[in-house]
C-alpha atoms as a PDB file:
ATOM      1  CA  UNK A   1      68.328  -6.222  -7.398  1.00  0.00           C
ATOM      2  CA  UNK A   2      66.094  -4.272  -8.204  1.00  0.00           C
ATOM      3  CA  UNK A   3      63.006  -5.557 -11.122  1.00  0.00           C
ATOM      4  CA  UNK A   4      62.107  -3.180 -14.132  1.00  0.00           C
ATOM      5  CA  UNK A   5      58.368  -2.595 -12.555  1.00  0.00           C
ATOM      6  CA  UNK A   6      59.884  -1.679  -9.115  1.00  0.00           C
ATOM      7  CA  UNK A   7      62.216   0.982 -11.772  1.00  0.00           C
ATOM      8  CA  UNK A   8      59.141   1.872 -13.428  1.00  0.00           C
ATOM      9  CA  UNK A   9      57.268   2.735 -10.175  1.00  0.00           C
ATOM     10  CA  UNK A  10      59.747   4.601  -8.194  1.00  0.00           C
ATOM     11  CA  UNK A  11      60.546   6.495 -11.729  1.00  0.00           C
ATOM     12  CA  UNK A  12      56.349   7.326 -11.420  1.00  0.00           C
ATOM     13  CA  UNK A  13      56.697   8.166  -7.497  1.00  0.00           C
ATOM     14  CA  UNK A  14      59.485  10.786  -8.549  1.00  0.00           C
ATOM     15  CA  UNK A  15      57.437  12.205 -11.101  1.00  0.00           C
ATOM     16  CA  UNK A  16      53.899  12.529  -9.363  1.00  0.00           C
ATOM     17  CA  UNK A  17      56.215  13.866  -6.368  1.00  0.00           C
ATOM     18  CA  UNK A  18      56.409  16.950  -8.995  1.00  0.00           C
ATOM     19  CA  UNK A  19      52.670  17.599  -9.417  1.00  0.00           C
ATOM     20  CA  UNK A  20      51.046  20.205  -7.610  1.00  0.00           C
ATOM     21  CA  UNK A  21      47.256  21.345  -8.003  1.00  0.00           C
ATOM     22  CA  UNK A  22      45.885  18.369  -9.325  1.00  0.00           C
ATOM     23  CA  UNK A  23      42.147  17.907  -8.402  1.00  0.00           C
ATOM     24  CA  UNK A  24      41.087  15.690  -6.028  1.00  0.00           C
ATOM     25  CA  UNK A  25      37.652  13.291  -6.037  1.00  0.00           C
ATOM     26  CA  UNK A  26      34.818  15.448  -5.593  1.00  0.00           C
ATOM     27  CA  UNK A  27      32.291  15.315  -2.600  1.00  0.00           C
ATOM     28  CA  UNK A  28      29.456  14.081  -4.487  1.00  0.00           C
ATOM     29  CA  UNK A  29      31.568  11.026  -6.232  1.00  0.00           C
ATOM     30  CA  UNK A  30      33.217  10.109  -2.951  1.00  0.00           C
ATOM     31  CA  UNK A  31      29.190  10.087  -1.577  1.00  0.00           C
ATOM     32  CA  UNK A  32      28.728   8.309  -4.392  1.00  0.00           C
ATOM     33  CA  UNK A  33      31.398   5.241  -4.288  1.00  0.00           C
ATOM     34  CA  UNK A  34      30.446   5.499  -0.399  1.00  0.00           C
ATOM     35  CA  UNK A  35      26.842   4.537  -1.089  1.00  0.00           C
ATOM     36  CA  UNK A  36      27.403   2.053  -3.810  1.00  0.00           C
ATOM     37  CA  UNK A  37      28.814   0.228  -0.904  1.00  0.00           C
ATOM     38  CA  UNK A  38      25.784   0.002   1.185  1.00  0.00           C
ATOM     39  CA  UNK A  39      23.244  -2.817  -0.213  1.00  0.00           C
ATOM     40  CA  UNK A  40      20.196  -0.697   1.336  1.00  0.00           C
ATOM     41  CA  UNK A  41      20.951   2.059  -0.688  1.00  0.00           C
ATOM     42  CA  UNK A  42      18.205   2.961  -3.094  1.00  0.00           C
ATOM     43  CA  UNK A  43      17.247   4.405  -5.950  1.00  0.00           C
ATOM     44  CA  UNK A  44      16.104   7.601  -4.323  1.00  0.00           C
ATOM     45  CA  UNK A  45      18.551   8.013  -1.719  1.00  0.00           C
ATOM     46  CA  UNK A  46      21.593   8.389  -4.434  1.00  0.00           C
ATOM     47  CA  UNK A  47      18.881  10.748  -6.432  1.00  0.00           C
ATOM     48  CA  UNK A  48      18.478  12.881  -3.333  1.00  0.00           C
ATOM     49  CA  UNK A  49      22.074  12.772  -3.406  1.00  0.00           C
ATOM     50  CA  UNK A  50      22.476  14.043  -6.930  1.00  0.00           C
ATOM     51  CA  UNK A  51      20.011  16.617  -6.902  1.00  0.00           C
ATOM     52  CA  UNK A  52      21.918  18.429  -4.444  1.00  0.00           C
ATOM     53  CA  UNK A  53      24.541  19.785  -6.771  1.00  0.00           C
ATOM     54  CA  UNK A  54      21.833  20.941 -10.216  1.00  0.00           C
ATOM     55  CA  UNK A  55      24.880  21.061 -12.758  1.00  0.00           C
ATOM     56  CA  UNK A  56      25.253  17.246 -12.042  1.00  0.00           C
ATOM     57  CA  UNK A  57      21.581  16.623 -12.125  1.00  0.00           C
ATOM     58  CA  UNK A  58      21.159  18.686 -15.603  1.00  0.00           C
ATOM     59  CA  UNK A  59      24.242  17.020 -17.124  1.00  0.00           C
ATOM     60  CA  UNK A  60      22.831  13.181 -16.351  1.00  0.00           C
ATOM     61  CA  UNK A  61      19.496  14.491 -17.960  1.00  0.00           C
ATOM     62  CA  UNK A  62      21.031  15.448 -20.829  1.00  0.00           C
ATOM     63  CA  UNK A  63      23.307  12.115 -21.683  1.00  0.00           C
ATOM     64  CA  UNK A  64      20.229   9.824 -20.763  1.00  0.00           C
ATOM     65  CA  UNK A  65      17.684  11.777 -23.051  1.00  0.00           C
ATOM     66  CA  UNK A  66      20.424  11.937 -26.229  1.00  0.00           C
ATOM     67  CA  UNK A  67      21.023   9.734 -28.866  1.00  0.00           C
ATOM     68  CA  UNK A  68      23.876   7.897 -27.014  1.00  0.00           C
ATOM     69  CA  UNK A  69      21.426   5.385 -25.829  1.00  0.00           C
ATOM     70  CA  UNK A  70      17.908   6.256 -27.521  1.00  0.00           C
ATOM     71  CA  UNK A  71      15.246   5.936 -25.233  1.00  0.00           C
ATOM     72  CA  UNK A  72      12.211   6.100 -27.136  1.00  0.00           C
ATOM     73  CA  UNK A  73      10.508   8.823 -24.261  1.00  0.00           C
ATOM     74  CA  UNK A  74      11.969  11.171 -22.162  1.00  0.00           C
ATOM     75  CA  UNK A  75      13.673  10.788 -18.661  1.00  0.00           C
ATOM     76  CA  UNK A  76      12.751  13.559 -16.658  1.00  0.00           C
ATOM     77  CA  UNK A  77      14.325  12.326 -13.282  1.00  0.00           C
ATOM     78  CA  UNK A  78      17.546  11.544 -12.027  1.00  0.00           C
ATOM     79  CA  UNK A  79      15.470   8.524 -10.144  1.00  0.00           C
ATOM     80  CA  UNK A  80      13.953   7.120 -12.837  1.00  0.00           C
ATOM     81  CA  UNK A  81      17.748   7.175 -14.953  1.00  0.00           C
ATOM     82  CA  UNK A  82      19.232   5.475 -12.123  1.00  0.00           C
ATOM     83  CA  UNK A  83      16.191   2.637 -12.116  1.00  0.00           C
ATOM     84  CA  UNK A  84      17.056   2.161 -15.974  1.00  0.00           C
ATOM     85  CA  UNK A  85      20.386   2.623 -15.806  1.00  0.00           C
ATOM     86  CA  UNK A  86      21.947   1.487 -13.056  1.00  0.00           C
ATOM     87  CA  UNK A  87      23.830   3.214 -10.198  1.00  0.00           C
ATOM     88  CA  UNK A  88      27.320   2.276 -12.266  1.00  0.00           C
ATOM     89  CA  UNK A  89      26.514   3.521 -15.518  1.00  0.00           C
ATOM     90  CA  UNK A  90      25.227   6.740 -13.696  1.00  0.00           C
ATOM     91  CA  UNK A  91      28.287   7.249 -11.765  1.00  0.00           C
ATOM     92  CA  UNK A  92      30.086   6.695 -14.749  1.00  0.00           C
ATOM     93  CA  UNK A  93      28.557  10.006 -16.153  1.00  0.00           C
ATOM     94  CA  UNK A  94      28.911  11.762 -13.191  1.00  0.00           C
ATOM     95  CA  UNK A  95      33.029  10.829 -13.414  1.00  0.00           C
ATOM     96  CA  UNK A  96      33.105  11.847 -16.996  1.00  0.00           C
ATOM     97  CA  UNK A  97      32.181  15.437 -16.273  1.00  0.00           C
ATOM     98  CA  UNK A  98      33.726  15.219 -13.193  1.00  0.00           C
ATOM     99  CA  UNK A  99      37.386  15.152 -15.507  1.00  0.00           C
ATOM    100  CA  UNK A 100      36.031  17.354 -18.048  1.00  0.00           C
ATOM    101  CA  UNK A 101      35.841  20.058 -15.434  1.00  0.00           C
ATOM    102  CA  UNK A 102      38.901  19.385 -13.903  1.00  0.00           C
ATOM    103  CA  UNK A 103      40.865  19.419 -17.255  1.00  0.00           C
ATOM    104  CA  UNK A 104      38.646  20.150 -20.336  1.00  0.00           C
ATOM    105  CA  UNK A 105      39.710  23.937 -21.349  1.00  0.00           C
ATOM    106  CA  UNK A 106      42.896  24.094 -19.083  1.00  0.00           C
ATOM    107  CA  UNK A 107      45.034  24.061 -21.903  1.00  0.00           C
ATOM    108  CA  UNK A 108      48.904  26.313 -21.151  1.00  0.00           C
ATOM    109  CA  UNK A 109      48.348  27.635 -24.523  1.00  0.00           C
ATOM    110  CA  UNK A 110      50.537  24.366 -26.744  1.00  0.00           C
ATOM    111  CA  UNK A 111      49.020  25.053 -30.312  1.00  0.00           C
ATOM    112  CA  UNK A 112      50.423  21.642 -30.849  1.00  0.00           C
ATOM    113  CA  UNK A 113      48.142  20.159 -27.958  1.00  0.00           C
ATOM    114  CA  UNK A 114      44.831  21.859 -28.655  1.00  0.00           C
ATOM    115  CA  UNK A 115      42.157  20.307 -26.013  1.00  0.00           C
ATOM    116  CA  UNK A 116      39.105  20.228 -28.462  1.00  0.00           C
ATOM    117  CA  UNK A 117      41.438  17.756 -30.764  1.00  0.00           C
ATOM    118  CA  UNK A 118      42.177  16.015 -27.371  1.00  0.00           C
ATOM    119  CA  UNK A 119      38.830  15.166 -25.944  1.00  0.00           C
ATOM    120  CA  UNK A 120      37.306  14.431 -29.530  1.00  0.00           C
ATOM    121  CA  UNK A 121      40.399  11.729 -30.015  1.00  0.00           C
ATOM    122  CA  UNK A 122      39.292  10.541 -26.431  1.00  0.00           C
ATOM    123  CA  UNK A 123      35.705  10.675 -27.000  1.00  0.00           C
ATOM    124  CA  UNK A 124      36.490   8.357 -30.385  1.00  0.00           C
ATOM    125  CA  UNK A 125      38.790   5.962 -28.141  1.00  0.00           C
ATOM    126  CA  UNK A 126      35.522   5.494 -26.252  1.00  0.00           C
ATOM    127  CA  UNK A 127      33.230   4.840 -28.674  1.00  0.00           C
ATOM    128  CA  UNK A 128      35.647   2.491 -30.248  1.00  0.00           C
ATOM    129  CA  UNK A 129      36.142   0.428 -27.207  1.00  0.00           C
ATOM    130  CA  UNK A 130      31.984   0.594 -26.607  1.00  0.00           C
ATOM    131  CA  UNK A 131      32.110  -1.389 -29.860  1.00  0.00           C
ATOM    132  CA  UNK A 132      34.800  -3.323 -29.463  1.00  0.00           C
ATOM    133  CA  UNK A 133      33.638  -4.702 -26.067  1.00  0.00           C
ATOM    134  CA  UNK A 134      30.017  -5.508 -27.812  1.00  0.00           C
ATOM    135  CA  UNK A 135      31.643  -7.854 -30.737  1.00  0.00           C
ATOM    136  CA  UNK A 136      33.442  -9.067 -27.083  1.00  0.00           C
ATOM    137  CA  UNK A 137      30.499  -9.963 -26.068  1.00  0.00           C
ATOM    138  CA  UNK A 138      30.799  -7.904 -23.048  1.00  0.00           C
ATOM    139  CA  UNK A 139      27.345  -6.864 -21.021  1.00  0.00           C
ATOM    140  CA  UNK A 140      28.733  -3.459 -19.252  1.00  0.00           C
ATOM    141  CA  UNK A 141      29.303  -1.945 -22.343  1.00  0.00           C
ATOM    142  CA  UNK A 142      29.146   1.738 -20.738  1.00  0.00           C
ATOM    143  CA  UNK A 143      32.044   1.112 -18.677  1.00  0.00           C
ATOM    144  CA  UNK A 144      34.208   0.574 -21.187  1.00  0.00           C
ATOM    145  CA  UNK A 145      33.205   3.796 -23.234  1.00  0.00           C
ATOM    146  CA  UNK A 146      33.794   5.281 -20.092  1.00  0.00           C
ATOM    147  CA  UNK A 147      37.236   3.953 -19.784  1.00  0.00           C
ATOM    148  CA  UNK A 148      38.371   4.808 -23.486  1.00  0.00           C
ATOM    149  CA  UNK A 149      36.749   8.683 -23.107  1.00  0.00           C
ATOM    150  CA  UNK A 150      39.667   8.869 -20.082  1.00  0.00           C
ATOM    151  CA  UNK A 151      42.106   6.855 -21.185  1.00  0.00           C
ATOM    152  CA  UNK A 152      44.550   9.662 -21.842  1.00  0.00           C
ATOM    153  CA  UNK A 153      43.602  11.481 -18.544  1.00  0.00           C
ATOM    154  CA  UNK A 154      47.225  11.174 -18.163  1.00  0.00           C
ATOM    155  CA  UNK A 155      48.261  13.841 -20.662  1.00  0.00           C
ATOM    156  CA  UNK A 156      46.059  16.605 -19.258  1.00  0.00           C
ATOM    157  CA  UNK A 157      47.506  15.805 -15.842  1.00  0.00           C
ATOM    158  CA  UNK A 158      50.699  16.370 -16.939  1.00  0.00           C
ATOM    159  CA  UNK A 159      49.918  19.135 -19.382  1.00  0.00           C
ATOM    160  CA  UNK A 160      48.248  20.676 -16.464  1.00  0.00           C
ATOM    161  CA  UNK A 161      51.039  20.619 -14.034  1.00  0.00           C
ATOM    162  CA  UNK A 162      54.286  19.714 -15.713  1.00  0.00           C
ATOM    163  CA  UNK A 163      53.955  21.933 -18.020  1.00  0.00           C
ATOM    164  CA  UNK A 164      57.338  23.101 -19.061  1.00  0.00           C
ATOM    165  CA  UNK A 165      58.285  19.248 -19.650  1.00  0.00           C
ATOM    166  CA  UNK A 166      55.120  18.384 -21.517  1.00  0.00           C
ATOM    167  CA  UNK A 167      55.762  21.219 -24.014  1.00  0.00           C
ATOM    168  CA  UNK A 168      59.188  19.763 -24.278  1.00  0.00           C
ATOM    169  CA  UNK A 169      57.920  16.391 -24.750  1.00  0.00           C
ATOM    170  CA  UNK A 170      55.501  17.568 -27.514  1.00  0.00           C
ATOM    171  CA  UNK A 171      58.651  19.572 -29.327  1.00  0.00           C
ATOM    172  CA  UNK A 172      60.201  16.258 -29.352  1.00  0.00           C
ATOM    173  CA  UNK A 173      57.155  14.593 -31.092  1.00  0.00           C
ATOM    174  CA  UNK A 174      57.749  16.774 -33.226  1.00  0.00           C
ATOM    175  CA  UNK A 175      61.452  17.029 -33.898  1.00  0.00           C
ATOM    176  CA  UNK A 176      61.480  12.737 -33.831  1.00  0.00           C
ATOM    177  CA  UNK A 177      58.313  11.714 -35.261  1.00  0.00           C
ATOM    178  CA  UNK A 178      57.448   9.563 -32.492  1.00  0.00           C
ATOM    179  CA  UNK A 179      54.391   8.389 -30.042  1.00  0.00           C
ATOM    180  CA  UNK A 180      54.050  10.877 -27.148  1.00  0.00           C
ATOM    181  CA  UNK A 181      54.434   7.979 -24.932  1.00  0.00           C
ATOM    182  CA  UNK A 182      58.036   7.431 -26.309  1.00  0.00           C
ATOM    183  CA  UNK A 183      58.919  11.548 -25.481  1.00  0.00           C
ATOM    184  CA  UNK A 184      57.377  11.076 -22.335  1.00  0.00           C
ATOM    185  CA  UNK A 185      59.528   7.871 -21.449  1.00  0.00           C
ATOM    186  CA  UNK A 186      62.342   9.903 -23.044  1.00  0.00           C
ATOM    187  CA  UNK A 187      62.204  12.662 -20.431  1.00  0.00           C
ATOM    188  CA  UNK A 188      60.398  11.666 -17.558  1.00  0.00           C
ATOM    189  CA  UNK A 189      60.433   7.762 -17.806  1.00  0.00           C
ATOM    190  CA  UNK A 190      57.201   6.960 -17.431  1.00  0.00           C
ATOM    191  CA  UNK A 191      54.113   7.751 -19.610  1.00  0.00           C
ATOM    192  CA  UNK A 192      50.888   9.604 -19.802  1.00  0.00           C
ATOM    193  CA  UNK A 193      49.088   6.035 -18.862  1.00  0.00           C
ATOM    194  CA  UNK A 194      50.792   5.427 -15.942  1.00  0.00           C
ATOM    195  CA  UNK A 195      49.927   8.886 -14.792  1.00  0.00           C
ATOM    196  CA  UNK A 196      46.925   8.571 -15.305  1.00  0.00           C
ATOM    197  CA  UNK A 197      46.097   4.928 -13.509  1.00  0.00           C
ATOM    198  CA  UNK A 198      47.604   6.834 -10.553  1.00  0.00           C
ATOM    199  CA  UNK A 199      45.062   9.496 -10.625  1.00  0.00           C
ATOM    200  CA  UNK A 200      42.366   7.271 -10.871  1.00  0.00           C
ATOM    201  CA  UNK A 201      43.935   5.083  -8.294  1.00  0.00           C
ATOM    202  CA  UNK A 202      43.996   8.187  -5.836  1.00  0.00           C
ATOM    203  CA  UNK A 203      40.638   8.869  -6.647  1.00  0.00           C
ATOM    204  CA  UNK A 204      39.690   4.913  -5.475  1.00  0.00           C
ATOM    205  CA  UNK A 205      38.065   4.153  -9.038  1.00  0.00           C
ATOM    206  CA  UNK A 206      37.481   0.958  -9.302  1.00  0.00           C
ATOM    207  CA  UNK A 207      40.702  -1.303 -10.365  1.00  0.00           C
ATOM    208  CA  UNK A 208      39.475  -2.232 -13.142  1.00  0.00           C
ATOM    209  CA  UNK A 209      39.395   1.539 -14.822  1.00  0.00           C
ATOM    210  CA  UNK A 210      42.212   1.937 -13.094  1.00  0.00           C
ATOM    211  CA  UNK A 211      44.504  -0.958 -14.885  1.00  0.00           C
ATOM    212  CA  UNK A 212      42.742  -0.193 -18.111  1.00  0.00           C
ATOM    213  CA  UNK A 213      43.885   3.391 -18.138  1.00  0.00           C
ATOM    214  CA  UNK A 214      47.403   2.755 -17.088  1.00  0.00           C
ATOM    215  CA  UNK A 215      48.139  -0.233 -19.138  1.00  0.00           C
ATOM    216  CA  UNK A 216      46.313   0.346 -21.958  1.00  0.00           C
ATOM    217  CA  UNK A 217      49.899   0.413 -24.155  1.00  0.00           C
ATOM    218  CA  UNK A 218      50.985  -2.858 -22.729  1.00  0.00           C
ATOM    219  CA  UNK A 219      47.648  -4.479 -22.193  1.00  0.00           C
ATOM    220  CA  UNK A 220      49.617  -7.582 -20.345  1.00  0.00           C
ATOM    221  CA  UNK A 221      50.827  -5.755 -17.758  1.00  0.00           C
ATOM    222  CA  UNK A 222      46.910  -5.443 -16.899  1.00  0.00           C
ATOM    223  CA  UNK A 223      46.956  -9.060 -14.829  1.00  0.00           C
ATOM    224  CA  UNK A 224      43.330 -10.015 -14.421  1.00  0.00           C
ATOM    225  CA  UNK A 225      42.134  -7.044 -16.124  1.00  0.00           C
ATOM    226  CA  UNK A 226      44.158  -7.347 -19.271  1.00  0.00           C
ATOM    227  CA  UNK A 227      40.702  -7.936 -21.387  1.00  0.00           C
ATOM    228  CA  UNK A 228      39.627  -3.812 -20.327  1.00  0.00           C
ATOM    229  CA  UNK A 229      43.135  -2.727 -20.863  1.00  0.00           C
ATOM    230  CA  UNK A 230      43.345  -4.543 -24.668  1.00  0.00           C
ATOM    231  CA  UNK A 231      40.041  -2.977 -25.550  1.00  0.00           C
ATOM    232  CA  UNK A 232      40.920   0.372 -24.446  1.00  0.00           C
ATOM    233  CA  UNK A 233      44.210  -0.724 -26.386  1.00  0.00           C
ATOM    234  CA  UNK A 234      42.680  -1.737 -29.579  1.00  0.00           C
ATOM    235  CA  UNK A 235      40.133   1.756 -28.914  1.00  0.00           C
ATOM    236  CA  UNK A 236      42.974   4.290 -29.112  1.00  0.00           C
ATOM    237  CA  UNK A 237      44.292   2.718 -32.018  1.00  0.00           C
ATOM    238  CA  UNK A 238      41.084   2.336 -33.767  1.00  0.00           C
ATOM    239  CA  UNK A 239      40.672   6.261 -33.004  1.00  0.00           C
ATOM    240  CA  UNK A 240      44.108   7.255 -34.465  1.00  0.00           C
ATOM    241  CA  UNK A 241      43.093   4.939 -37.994  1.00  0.00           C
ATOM    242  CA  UNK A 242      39.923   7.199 -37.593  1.00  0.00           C
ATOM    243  CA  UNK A 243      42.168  10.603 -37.473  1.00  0.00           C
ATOM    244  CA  UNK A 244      39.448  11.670 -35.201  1.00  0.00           C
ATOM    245  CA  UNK A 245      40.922  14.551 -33.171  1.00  0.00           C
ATOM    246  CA  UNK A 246      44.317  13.851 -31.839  1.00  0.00           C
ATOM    247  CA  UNK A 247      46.306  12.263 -29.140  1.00  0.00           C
ATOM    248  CA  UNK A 248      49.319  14.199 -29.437  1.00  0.00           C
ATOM    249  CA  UNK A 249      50.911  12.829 -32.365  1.00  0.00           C
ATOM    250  CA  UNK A 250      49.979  11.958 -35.560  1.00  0.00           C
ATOM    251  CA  UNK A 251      51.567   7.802 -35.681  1.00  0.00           C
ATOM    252  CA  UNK A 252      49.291   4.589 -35.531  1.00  0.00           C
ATOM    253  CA  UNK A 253      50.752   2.017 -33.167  1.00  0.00           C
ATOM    254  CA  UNK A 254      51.307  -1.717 -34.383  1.00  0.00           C
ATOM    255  CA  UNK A 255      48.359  -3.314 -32.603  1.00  0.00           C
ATOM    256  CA  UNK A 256      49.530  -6.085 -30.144  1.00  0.00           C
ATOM    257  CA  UNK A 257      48.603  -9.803 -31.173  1.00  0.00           C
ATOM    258  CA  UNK A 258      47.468 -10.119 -27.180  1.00  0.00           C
ATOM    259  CA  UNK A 259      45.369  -7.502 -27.447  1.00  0.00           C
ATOM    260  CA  UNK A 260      43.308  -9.576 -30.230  1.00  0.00           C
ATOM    261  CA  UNK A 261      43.674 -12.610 -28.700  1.00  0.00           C
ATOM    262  CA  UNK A 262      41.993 -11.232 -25.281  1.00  0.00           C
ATOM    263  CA  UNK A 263      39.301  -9.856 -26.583  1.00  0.00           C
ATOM    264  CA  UNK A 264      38.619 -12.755 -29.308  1.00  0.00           C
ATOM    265  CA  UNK A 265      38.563 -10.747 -32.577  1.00  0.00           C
ATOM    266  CA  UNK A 266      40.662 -11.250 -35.606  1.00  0.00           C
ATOM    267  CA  UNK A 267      42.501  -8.196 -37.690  1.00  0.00           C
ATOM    268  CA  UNK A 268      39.807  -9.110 -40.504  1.00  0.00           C
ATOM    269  CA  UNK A 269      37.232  -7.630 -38.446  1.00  0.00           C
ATOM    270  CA  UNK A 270      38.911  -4.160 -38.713  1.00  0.00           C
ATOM    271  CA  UNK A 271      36.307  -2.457 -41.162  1.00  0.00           C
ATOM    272  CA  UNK A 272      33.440  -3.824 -39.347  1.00  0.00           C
ATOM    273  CA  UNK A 273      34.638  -2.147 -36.327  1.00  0.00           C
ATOM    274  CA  UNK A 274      35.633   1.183 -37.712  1.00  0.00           C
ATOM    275  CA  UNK A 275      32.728   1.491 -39.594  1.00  0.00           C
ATOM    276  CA  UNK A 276      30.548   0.705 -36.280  1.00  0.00           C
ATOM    277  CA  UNK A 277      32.965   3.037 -34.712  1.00  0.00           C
ATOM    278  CA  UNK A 278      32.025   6.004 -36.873  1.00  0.00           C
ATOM    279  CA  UNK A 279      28.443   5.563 -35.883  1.00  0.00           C
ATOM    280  CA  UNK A 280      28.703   5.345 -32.239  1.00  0.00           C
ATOM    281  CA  UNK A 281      31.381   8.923 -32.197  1.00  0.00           C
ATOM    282  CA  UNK A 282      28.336  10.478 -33.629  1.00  0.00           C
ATOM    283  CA  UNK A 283      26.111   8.960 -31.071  1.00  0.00           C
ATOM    284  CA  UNK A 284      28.443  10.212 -28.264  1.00  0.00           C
ATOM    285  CA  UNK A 285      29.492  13.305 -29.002  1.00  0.00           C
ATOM    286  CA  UNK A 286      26.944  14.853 -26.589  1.00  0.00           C
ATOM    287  CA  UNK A 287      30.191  14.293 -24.110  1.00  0.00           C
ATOM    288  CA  UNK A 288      31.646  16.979 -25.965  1.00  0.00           C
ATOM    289  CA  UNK A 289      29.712  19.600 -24.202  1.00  0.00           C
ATOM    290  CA  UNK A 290      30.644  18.821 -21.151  1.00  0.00           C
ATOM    291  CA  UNK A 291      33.801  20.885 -22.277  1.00  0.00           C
ATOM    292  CA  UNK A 292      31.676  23.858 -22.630  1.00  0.00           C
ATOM    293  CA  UNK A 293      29.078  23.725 -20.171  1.00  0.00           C
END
């Protein structure tokens, strides 16, 4: 007999069976993950690397030399970010604008799903989680911005290429006054997270993004990367308290007691981190025009 995750993924097979036209990983981040492999690589061989595609170059300039992390003097070279950066954090950049063009003004036409509300609801979920994982004490803070800017990669996907059912899904929203996630369950029986780890996971993102994006709902479904997943978690829901943009509806989730528990933070902490939040979503928001670049 079958067990409800075995349901759960052959309910996702039948659904990503059904998309069509969805991007796959581009050249230059497949080069990329390729090289991060190799221990000789260098700090000049992944700039040579970059430079070859100039939107990509001009786009890591920009995030480096803006107020999302304040150099006090100007980086002028892809080389030199990477040396103060890291190759991570850089590729991390390079994957954020790499699902901003694949999805950031592809809207059907959904008034009720406008993509500017979208990406500045994901672009809060990321700041959020940035904080969140720094009262964590958590080093790669980066990463986990990076994994609450895509969290809801999902929706896109689905707005993208299921169309017809996502409108359908976001009527029901509507009609019920639920989550998205419970319309999406409703019709298609999985959700927008689970769509979306399987992108990533397609893609060969590191499992880590990958379990924080799909389980960031259900944090303990995460396994060993349950701590990414409850930030993310707690990141989403600190976005919605925030009304900054919008997910798709317009509820605020209980947050789960495992979610606190894994990253070590108590509810009381709440207007520390939403006040903390508030700075860091103006700090970031230099993401935003990767939408219109």
């Amino acid at each position: 007999m079958s067990t409800e995750a075995e349901d759960r993924q052959e309910k996702l097979r039948l659904v990503v069976q059904r998309i069509e036209g969805l991007p796959t990983l581009p050249t230059i981040l497949a080069q990329m993950n390729r090289m991060m492999l190799d221990p000789k690589t260098t700090a000049k061989d992944m700039a040579q690397l970059i430079a070859s595609d100039p939107t990509v170059t001009a786009r890591i300039l920009k995030v480096v030399n803006s107020a999302f992390y304040g150099f006090p003097s100007r980086i002028s070279t892809v080389s030199h970010a990477i040396v103060i950066l890291g190759f991570n954090t850089v590729k991390s950049i390079v994957l954020s604008a790499t699902v901003f063009d694949a999805f950031g003004d592809k809207g059907k036409g959904d008034e009720g799903f406008r993509r500017e509300d979208f990406w500045r609801h994901s672009l809060a979920c990321g700041a959020a989680s940035k904080v969140i994982a720094r009262h964590a004490g958590e080093a790669t803070l980066e990463e986990f911005f990076i994994a609450g800017l895509l969290h809801d990669v999902g929706k896109v996907a689905m707005d993208h290429c299921l169309h017809e059912d996502f409108v359908a899904i976001r009527a029901d929203v509507k009609a019920r006054g639920v989550l998205i996630r419970e319309a999406e369950e409703a019709r298609l029986g999985v959700n927008h997270a689970e769509v979306g780890g399987w992108l990533f996971e397609q893609w060969k993102l590191n499992k880590g993004l990958v379990r924080a994006v799909a389980c960031h709902h259900n944090p303990v479904l995460a396994d060993e990367h349950m701590k990414a997943a409850s930030v993310v978690h707690l990141g989403d829901i600190l976005a919605r308290a925030l009304q900054a943009g919008s997910g798709g509806d317009d509820q605020i989730p209980p947050i789960r007691q495992a979610a606190w528990d894994a990253v070590g933070l108590k509810p009381e902490g709440l207007p520390a981190l939403l006040r903390e939040t508030q700075q860091e979503i103006e700090k970031a928001s230099v993401f935003l025009d990767f939408i219109k670049a």
